[in-house]
Protein backbone atom coordinates (compact mmCIF):
# COMPACT_ATOMS: atom_id res chain seq x y z
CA UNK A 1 45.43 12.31 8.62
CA UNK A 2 48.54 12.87 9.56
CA UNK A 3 50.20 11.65 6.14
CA UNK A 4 48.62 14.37 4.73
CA UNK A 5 49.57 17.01 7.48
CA UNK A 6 52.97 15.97 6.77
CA UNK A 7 52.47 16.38 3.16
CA UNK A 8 50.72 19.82 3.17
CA UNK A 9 54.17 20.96 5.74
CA UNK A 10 56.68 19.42 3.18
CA UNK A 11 55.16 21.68 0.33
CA UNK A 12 54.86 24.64 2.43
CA UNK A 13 58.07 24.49 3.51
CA UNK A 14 59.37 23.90 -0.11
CA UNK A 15 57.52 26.93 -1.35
CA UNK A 16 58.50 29.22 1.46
CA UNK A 17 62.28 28.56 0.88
CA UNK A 18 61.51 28.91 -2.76
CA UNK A 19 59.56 32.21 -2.76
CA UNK A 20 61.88 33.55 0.31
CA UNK A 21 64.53 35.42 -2.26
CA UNK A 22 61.82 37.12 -4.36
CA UNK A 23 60.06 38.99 -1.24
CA UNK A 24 63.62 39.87 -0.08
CA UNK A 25 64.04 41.25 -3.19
CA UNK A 26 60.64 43.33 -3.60
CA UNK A 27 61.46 44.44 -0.03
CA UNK A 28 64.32 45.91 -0.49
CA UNK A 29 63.18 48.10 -3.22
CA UNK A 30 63.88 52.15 -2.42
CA UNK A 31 60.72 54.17 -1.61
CA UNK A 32 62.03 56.29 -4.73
CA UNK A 33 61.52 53.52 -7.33
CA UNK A 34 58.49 51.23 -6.08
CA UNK A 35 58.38 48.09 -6.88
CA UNK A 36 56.35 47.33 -9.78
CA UNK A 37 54.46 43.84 -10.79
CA UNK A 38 56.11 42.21 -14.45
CA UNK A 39 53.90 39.59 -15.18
CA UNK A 40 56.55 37.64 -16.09
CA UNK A 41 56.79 36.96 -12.23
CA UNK A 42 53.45 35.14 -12.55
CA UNK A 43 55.02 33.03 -14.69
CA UNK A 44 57.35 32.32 -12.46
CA UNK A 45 55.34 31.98 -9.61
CA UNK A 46 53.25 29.64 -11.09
CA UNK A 47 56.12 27.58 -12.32
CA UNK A 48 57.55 27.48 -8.81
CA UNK A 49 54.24 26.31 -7.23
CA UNK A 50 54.34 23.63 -9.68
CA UNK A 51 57.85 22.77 -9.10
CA UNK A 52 57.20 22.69 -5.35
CA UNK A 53 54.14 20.33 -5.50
CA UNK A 54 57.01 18.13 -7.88
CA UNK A 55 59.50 18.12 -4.74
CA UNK A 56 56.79 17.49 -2.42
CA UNK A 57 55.50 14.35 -4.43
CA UNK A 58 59.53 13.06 -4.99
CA UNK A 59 60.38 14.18 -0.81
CA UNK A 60 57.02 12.77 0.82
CA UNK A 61 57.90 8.88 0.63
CA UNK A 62 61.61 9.81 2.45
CA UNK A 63 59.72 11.84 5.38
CA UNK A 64 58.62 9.66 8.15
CA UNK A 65 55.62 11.47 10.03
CA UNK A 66 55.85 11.73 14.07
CA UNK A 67 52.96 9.95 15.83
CA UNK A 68 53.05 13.27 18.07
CA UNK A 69 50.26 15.57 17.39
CA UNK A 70 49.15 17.32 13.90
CA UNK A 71 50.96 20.71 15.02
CA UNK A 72 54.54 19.11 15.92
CA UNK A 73 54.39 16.95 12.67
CA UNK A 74 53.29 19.55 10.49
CA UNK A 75 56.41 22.32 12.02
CA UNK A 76 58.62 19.16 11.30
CA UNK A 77 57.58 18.85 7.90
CA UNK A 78 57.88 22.29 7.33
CA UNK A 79 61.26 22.18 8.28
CA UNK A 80 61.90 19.46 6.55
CA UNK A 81 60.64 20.61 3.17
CA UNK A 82 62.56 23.99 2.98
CA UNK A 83 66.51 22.28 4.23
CA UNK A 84 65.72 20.03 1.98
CA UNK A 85 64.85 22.70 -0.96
CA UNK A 86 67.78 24.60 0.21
CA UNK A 87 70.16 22.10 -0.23
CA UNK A 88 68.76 21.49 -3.71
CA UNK A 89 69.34 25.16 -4.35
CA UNK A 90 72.88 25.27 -2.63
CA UNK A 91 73.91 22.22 -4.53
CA UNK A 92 72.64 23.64 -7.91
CA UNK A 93 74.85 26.89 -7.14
CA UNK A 94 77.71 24.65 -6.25
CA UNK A 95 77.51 21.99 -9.13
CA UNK A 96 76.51 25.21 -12.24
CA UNK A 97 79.97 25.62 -13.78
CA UNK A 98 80.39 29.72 -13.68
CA UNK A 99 82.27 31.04 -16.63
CA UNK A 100 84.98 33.09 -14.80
């Protein structure tokens, strides 16, 4: 059970870090201009849930559950799901050759 506690908290974590930027970004829209649903961001949500469920599969064997309770292994799993997809989007940022 608590393999897939830690699962579920590694792709919950990844898709929280992942989906983190677009509610900043519908947030901070101006009361003026509302923000308004393109449904190419279904798209894109979809292809991020899919994406995340990828990471989750590829991160899962490297995560070593806690034999502490389902809460404390599922907060470290969460944790350890969105460094670890913000490192992967840090080190894409780092490693994309800008052209300026």
């Amino acid at each position: 059970m608590n393999e897939f506690i830690a699962f579920l908290g590694i792709l919950v974590g990844v898709l929280i870090r992942t989906m983190v930027p677009a509610l900043r970004k519908a947030l901070e829209t101006s009361p003026e201009e509302p923000f308004k649903w393109n449904h190419r961001y279904t798209v894109t949500a979809a292809s991020a849930v899919i994406l995340a469920f990828l990471v989750a599969i590829m991160a899962y064997p490297r995560y070593a559950p806690p034999e502490d309770g389902a809460l404390i292994t599922f907060i470290e799993a969460l944790g350890f799901g969105a460094g670890l997809n913000g490192l992967i989007n840090e080190a894409s940022q780092w490693l994309i050759l800008s052209p300026s």
